[in-house]
Protein backbone atom coordinates (compact mmCIF):
# COMPACT_ATOMS: atom_id res chain seq x y z
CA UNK A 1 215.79 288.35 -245.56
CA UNK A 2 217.12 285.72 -243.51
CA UNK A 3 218.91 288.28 -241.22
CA UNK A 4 215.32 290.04 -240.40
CA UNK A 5 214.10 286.61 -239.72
CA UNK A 6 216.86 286.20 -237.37
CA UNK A 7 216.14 289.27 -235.97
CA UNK A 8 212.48 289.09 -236.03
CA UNK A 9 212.98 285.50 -233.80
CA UNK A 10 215.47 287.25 -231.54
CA UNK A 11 213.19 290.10 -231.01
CA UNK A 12 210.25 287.48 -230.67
CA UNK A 13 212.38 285.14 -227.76
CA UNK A 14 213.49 288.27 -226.09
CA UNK A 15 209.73 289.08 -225.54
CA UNK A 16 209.12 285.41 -224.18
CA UNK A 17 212.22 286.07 -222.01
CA UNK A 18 210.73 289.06 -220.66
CA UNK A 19 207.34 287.36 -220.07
CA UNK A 20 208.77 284.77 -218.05
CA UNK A 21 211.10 286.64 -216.16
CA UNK A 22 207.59 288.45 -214.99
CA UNK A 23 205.87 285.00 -214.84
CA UNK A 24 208.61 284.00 -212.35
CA UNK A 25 208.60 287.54 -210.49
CA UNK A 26 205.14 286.86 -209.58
CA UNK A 27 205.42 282.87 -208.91
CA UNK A 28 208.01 283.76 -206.38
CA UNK A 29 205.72 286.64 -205.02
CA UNK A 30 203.07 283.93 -204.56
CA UNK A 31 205.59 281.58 -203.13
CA UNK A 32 206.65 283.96 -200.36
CA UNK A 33 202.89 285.10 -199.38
CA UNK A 34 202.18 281.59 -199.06
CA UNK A 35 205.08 280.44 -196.95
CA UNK A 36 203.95 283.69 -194.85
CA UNK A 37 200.21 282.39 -195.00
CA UNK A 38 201.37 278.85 -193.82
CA UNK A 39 203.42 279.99 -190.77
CA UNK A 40 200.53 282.25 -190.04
CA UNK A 41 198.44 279.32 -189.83
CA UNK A 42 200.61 277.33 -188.11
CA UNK A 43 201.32 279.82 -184.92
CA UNK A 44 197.12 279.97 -184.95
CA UNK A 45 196.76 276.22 -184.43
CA UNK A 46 199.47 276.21 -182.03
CA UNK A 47 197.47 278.90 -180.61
CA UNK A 48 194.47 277.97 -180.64
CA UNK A 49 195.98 274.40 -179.43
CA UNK A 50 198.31 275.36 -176.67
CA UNK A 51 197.99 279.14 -176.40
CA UNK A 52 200.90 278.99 -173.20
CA UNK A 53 203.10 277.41 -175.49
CA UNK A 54 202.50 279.10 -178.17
CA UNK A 55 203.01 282.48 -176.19
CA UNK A 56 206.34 281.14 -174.75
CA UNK A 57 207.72 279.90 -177.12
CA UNK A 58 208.27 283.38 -179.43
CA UNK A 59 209.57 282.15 -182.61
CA UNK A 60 208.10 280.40 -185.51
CA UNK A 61 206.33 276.92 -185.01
CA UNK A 62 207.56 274.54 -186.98
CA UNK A 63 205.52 272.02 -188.93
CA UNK A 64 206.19 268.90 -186.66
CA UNK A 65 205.35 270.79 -183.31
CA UNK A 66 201.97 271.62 -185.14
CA UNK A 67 201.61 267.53 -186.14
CA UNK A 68 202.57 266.76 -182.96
CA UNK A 69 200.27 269.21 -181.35
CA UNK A 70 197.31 268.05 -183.27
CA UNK A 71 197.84 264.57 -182.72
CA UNK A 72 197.50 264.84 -179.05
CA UNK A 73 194.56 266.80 -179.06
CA UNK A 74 193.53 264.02 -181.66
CA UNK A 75 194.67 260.86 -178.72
CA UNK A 76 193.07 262.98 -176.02
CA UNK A 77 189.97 263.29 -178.15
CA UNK A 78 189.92 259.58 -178.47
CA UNK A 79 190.84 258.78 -175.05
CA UNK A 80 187.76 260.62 -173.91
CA UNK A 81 185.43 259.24 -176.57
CA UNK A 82 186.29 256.29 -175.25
CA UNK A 83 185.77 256.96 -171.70
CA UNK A 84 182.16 258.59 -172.32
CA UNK A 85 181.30 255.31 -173.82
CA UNK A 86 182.82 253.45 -170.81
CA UNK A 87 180.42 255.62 -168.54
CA UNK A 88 177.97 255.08 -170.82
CA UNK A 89 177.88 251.53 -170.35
CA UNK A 90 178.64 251.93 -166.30
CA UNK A 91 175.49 253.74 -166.13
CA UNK A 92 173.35 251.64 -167.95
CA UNK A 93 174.39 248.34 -165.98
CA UNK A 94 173.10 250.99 -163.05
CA UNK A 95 169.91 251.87 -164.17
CA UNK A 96 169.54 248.07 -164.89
CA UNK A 97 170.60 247.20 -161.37
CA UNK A 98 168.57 250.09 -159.77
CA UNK A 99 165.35 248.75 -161.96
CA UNK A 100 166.25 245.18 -160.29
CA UNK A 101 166.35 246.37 -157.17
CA UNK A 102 163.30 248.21 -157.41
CA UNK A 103 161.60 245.13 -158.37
CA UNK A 104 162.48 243.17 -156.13
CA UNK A 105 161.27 246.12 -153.57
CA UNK A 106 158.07 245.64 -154.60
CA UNK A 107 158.15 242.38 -154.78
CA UNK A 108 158.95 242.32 -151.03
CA UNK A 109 156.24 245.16 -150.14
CA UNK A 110 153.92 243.34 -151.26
CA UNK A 111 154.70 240.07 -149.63
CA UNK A 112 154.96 242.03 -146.65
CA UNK A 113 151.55 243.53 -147.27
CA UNK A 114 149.85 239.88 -147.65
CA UNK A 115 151.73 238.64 -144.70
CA UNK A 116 149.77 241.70 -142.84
């Protein structure tokens, strides 16, 4: 009895052996289609960033050139924000000015006008 048991148990692990050995076949499949998916994606943001140097360069991008590449889009993005709000404020002290000076044009016509 005891040697059936044995043998059921071996029979039993050898089937849980089997299942993971396909568990693992198919976590490494997944492994591989994802590292495919992620340099995919990383040679289409390098693209999409810098499609001449993505085009020259003709081998795989790695992670850091994509960082690096979307961080200066990210400082350039800034840097302009930052100018638009500069002009922003450049025009508006215009306007301000130009509504001064206006003003003060009519001001002056019609001082002119009762001095005629």
């Amino acid at each position: 009895q005891v040697e059936e048991e044995l043998k059921a148990a071996c029979s039993q692990q050898a089937g849980q052996l089997q299942e993971m050995g396909h568990r693992e076949r198919l976590l490494r499949s997944d492994l591989q289609r994802a590292g495919e998916q992620l340099e995919s994606f990383k040679s289409r943001v390098m693209q999409a960033c810098s499609p001449s140097a993505a085009a020259s360069t003709g081998k795989s991008v790695t992670e850091q050139q994509v960082i690096e590449k979307v961080r200066q889009i990210s400082d350039e993005s800034q840097q302009s924000h930052e100018r638009e709000k500069s002009l922003q404020k450049e025009l508006s002290s215009r306007l301000a000015k130009e509504k001064e000076v206006s003003a003060d044009i009519e001001v002056f016509k019609s001082s002119l006008q009762k001095l005629q």
